[in-house]
Protein backbone atom coordinates (compact mmCIF):
# COMPACT_ATOMS: atom_id res chain seq x y z
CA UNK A 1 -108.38 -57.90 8.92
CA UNK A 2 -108.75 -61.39 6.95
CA UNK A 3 -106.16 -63.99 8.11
CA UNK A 4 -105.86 -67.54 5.80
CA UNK A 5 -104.41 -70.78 7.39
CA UNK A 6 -104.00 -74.30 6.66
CA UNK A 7 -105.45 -75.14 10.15
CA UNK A 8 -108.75 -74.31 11.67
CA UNK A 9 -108.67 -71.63 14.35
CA UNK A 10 -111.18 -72.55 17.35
CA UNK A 11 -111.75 -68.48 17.88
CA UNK A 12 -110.14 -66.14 15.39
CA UNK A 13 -110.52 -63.49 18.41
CA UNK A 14 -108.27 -65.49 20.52
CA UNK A 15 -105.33 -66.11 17.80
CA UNK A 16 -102.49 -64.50 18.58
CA UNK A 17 -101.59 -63.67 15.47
CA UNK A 18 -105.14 -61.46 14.93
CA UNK A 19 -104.73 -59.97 18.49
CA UNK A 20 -101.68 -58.40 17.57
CA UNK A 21 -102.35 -57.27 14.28
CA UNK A 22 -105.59 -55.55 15.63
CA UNK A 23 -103.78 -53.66 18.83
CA UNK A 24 -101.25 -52.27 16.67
CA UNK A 25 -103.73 -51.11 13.62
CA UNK A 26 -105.74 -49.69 16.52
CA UNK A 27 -102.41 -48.20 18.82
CA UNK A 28 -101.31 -46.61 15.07
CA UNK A 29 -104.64 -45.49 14.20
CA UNK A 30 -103.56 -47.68 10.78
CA UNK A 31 -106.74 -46.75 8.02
CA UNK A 32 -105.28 -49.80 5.60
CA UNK A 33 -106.42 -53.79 6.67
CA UNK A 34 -103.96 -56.46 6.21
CA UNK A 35 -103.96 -60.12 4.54
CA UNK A 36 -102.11 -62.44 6.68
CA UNK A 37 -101.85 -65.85 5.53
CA UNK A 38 -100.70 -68.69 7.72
CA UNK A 39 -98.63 -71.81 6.83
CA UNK A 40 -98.43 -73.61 9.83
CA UNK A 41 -95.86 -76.77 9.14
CA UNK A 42 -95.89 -77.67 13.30
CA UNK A 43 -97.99 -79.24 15.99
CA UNK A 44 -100.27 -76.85 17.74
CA UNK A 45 -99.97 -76.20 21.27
CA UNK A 46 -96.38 -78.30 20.81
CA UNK A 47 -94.19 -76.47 23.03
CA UNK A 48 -92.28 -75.32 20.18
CA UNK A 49 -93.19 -71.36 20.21
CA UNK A 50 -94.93 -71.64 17.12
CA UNK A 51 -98.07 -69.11 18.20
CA UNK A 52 -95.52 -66.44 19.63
CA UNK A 53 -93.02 -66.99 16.81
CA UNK A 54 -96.27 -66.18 14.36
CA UNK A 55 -96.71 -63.10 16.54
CA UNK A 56 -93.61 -61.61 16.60
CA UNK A 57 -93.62 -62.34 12.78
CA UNK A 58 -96.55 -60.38 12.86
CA UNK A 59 -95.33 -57.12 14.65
CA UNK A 60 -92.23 -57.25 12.12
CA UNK A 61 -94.21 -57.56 8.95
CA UNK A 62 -97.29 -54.83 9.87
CA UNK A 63 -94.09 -52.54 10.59
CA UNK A 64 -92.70 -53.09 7.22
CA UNK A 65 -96.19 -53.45 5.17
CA UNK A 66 -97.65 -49.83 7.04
CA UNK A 67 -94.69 -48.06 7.59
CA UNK A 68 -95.03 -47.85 11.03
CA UNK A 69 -90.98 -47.19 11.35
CA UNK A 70 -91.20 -48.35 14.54
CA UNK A 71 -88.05 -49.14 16.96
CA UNK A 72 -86.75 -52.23 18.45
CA UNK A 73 -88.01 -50.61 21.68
CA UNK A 74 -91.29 -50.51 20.46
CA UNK A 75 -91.91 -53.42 18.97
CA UNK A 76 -90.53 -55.66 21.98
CA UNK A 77 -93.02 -53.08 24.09
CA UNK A 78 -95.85 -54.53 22.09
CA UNK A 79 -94.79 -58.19 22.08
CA UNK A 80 -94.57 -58.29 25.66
CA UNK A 81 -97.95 -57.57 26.08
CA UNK A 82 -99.19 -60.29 24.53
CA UNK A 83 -96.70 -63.00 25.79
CA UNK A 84 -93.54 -64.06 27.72
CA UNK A 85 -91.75 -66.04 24.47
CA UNK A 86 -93.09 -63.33 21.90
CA UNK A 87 -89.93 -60.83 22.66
CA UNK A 88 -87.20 -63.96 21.68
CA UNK A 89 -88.57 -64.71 17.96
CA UNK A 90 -88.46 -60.77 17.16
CA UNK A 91 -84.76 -61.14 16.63
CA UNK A 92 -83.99 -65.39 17.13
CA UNK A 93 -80.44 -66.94 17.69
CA UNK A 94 -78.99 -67.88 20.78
CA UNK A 95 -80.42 -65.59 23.61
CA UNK A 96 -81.13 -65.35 27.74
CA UNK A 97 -85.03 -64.60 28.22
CA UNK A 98 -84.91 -62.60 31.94
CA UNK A 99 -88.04 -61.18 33.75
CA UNK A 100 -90.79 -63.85 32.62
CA UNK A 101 -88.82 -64.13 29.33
CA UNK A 102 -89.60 -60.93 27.54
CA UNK A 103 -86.13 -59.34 28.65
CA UNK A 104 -83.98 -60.96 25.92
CA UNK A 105 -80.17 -61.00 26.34
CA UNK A 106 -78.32 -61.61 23.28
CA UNK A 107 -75.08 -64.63 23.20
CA UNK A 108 -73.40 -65.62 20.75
CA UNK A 109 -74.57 -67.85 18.48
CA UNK A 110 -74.80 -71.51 19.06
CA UNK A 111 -74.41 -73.66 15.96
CA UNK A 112 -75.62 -77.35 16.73
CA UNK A 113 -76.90 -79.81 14.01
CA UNK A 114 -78.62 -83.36 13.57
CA UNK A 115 -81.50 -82.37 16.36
CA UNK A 116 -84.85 -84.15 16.07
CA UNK A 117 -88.00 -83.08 17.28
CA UNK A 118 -90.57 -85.62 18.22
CA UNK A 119 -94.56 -84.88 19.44
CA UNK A 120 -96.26 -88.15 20.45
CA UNK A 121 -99.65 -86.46 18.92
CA UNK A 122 -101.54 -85.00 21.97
CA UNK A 123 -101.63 -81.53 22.92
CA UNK A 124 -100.31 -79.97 26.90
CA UNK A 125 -101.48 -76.56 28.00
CA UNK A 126 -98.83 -74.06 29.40
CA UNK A 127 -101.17 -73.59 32.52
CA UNK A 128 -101.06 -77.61 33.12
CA UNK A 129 -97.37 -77.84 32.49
CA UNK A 130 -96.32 -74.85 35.03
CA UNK A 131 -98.88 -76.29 37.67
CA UNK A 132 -97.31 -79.65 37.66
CA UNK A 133 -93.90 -77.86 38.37
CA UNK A 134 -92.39 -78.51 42.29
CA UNK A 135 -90.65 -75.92 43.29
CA UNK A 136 -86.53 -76.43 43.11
CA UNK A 137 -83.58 -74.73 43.58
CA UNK A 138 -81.98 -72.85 41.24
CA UNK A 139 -80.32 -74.95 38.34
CA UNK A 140 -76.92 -73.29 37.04
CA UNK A 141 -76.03 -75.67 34.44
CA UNK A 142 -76.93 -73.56 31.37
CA UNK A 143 -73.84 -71.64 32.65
CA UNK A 144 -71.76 -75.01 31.55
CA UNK A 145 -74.32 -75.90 28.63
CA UNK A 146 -73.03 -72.35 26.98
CA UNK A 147 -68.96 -72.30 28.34
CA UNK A 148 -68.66 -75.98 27.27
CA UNK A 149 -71.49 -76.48 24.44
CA UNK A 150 -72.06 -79.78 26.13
CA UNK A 151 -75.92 -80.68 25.41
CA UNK A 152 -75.59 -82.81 28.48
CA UNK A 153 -75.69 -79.79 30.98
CA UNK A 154 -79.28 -79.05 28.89
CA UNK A 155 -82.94 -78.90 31.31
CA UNK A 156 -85.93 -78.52 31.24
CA UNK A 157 -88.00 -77.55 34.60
CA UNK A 158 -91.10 -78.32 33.63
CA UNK A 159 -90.20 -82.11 32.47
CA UNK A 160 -90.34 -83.60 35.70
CA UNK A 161 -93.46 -82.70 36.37
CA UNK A 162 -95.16 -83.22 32.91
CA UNK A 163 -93.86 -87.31 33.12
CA UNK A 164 -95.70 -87.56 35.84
CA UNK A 165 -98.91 -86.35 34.41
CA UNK A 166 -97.70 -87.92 30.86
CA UNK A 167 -95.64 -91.57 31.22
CA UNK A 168 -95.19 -91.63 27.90
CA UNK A 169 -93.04 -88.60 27.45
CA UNK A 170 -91.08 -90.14 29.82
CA UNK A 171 -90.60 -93.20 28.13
CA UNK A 172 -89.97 -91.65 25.01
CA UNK A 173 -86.99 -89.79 25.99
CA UNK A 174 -85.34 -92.84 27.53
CA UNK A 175 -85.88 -94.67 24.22
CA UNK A 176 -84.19 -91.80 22.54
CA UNK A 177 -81.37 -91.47 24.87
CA UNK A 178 -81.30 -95.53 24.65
CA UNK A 179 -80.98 -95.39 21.02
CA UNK A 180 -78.06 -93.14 20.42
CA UNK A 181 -79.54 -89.64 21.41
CA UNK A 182 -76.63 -87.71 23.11
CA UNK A 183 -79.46 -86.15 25.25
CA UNK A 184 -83.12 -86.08 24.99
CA UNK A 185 -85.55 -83.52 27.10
CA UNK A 186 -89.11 -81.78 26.72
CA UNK A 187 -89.26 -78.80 24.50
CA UNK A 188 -91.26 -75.66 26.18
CA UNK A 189 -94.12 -77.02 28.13
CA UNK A 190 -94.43 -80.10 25.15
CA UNK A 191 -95.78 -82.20 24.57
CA UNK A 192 -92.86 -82.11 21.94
CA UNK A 193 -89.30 -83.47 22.68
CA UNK A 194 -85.91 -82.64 21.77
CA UNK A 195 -82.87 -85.16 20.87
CA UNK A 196 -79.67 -84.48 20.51
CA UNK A 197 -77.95 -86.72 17.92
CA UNK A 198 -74.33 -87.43 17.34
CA UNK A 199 -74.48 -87.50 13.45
CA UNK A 200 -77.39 -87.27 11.21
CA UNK A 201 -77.40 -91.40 10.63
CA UNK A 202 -78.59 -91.55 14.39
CA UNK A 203 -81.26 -88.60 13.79
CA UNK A 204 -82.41 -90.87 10.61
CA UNK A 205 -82.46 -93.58 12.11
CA UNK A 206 -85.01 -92.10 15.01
CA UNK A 207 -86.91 -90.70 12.68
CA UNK A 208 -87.66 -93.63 11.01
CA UNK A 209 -88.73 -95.22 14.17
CA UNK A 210 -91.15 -92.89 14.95
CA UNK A 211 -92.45 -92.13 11.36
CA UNK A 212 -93.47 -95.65 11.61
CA UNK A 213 -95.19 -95.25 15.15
CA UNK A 214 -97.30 -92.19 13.58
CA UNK A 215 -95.28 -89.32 15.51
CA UNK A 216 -95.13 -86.28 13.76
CA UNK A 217 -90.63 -85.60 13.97
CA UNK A 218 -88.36 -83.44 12.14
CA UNK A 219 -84.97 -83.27 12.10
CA UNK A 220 -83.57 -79.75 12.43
CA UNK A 221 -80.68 -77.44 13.71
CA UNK A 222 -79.83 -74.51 14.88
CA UNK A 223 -80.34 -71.11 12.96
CA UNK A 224 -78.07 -67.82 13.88
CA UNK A 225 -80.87 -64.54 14.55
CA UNK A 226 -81.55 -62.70 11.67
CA UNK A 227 -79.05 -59.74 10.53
CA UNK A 228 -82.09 -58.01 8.62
């Protein structure tokens, strides 16, 4: 197994993208190796899903490239073993993760343009992020967020408790929000943060901002799960 990326790995062992491929050529008693080469265009450890969308990329293309034929079933069986996000990028869109995540409900689609992604440059563990968390109540308003496709009823749990460790997410959003962001929150466990724009002048006009204070941003939208 020989896996090529435009980043250095700290342990090939421990990337996710090598774990998986080696359980399944293993599971599948597979005699054939594999070439997997890695573009990776994000932050690492970003809070953007980039390691478990790279697995579930994985599990889709070893199907394909050793003819595994293996079902939907099967393939989500595997991706939940190595993570709670994994199950979500087998198929994308607009979905409801249940269970720790890996239970995926499907919705319909949600088209929404001119968002812009912003990482300050600093990397935040998952394990730090959900220890920071106090425990709340439940929080309905994705109910709303998907009747009334208001980005104003979006959240984030773990924000709260990652401005407190990290000011400067904190401020960041408020700056976005302050500067004609509809709504601006953390993405996964960040340190990476979401706004919502109005138009793509707005988005632009963040960008800029940040381009000049060195942040690594992006502006993005939406993408419906794939039909293949």
């Amino acid at each position: 197994m020989k896996i090529l990326a435009n980043i250095d790995f700290v342990s090939l062992e421990k990337n996710l993208i090598y774990k998986v491929a080696i359980f399944i050529q293993k599971k599948y008693n597979v005699l054939n190796g594999a070439k997997i080469e890695l573009q990776k265009n994000i932050p690492i450890a970003a809070g953007l899903g980039g390691g478990s969308s790279n697995a579930a990329q994985t599990i889709l293309a070893l199907n394909v490239i050793w003819k595994l034929n293996l079902s939907t079933i099967e393939m989500n069986s595997i991706a939940a073993r190595f993570g709670s996000d994994i199950n979500f990028f087998l198929s994308g869109g607009t979905a409801i993760g249940e269970g720790r995540g890996e239970e995926i409900k499907r919705l319909d689609d949600l088209e929404i343009e001119n968002i812009l992604l912003v990482n300050p440059g600093f990397e935040i563990s998952s394990k730090e992020a959900y220890e920071a968390v106090n425990v709340v109540k439940p929080n309905s308003n994705w109910k709303e967020f998907l009747r009334n496709k208001d980005v104003n009823f979006c959240f984030n749990k773990l924000e709260e408790g990652i401005i407190r460790l990290y000011p400067k997410i904190g401020k960041t959003l408020n700056f976005m929000q302050e500067n004609g962001a509809m709504k601006a929150m953390l993405s996964g466990s960040g340190a990476t943060m979401i706004g919502f724009c109005p138009d793509r002048a707005t988005a632009e006009n963040l960008s800029e901002y940040f381009t000049r204070k060195k942040y690594w941003n992006c502006i993005t939208k939406t993408i419906k799960r794939s039909t293949k």
